[in-house]
C-alpha atoms as a PDB file:
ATOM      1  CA  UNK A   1     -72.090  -2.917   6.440  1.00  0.00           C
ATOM      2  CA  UNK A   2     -72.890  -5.658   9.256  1.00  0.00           C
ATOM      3  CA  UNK A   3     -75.103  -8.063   8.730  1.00  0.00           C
ATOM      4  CA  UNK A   4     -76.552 -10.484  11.325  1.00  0.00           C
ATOM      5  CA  UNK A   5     -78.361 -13.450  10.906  1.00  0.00           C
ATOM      6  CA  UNK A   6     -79.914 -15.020  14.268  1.00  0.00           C
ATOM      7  CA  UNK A   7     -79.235 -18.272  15.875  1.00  0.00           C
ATOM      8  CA  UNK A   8     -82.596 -19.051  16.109  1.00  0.00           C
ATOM      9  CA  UNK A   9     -84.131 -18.291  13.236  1.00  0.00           C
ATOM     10  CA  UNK A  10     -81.965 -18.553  10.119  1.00  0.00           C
ATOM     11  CA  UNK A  11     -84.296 -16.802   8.210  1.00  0.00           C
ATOM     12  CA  UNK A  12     -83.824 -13.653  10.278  1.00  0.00           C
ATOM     13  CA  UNK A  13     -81.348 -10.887   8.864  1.00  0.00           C
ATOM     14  CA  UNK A  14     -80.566  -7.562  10.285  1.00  0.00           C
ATOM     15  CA  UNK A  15     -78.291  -5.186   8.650  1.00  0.00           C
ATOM     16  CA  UNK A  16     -76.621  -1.966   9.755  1.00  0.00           C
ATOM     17  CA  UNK A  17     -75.147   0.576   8.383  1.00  0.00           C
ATOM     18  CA  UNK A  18     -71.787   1.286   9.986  1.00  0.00           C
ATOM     19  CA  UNK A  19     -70.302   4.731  10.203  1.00  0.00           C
ATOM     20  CA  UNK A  20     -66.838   3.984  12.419  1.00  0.00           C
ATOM     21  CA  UNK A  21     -63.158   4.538  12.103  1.00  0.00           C
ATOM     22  CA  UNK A  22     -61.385   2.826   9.250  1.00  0.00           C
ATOM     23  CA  UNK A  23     -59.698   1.250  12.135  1.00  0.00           C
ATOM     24  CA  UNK A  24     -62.393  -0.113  14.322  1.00  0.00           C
ATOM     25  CA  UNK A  25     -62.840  -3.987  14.510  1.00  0.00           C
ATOM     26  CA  UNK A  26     -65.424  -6.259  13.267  1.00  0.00           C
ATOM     27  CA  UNK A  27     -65.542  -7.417  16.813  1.00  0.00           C
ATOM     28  CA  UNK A  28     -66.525  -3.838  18.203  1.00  0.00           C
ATOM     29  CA  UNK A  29     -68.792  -3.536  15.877  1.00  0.00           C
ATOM     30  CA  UNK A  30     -70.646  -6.364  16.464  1.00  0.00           C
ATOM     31  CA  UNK A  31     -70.390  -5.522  20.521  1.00  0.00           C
ATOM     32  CA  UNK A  32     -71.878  -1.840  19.607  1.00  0.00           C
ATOM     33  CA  UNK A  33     -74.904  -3.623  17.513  1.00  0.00           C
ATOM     34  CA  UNK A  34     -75.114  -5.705  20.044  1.00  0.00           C
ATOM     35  CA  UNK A  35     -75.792  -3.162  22.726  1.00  0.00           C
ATOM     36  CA  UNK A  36     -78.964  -1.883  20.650  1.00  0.00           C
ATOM     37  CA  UNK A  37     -80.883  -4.521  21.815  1.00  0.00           C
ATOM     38  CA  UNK A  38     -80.532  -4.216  25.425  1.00  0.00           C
ATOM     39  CA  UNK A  39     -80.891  -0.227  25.443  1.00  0.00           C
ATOM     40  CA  UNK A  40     -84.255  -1.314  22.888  1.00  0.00           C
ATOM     41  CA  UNK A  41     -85.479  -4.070  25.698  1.00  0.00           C
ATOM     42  CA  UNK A  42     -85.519  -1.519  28.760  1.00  0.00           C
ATOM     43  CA  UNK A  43     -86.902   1.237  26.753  1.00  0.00           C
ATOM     44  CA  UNK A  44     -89.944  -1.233  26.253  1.00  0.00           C
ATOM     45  CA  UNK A  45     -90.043  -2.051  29.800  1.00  0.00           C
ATOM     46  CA  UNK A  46     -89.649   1.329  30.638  1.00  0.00           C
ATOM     47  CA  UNK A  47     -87.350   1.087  32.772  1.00  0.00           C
ATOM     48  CA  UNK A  48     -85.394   3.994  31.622  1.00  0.00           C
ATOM     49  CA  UNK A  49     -87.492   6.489  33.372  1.00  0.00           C
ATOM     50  CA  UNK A  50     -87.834   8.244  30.370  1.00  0.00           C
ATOM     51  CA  UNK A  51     -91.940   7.843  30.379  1.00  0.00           C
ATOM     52  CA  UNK A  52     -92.293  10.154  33.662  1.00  0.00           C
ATOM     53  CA  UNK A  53     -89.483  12.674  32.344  1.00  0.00           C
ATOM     54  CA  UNK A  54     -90.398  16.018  31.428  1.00  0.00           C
ATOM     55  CA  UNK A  55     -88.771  19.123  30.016  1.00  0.00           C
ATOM     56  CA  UNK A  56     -89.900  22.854  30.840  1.00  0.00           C
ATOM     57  CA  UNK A  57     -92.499  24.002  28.957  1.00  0.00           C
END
């Protein structure tokens, strides 16, 4: 379990459920949460060119 608490608001907490390695860091799994947010950000930008993709039909 990770739980984050923002900087800005101290209010604010996320947690996540963590499924890693025994082995893995709490600093790698803070970088991986971390990441969520930026992949999250350009999907609501669209930037991921997702929006004009399309599969066969």
């Amino acid at each position: 379990m990770l739980i984050r608490r923002s900087v800005a608001d101290q209010e604010g907490i996320a947690y996540f459920a963590c499924g890693g390695l025994p082995a893995t860091t709490p600093e790698e799994l803070v970088r991986v949460a971390g990441a969520r947010w930026a992949t999250e950000d350009l999907f609501e930008l669209g930037d991921c060119g997702l929006d004009e993709y399309e599969v066969r039909s």
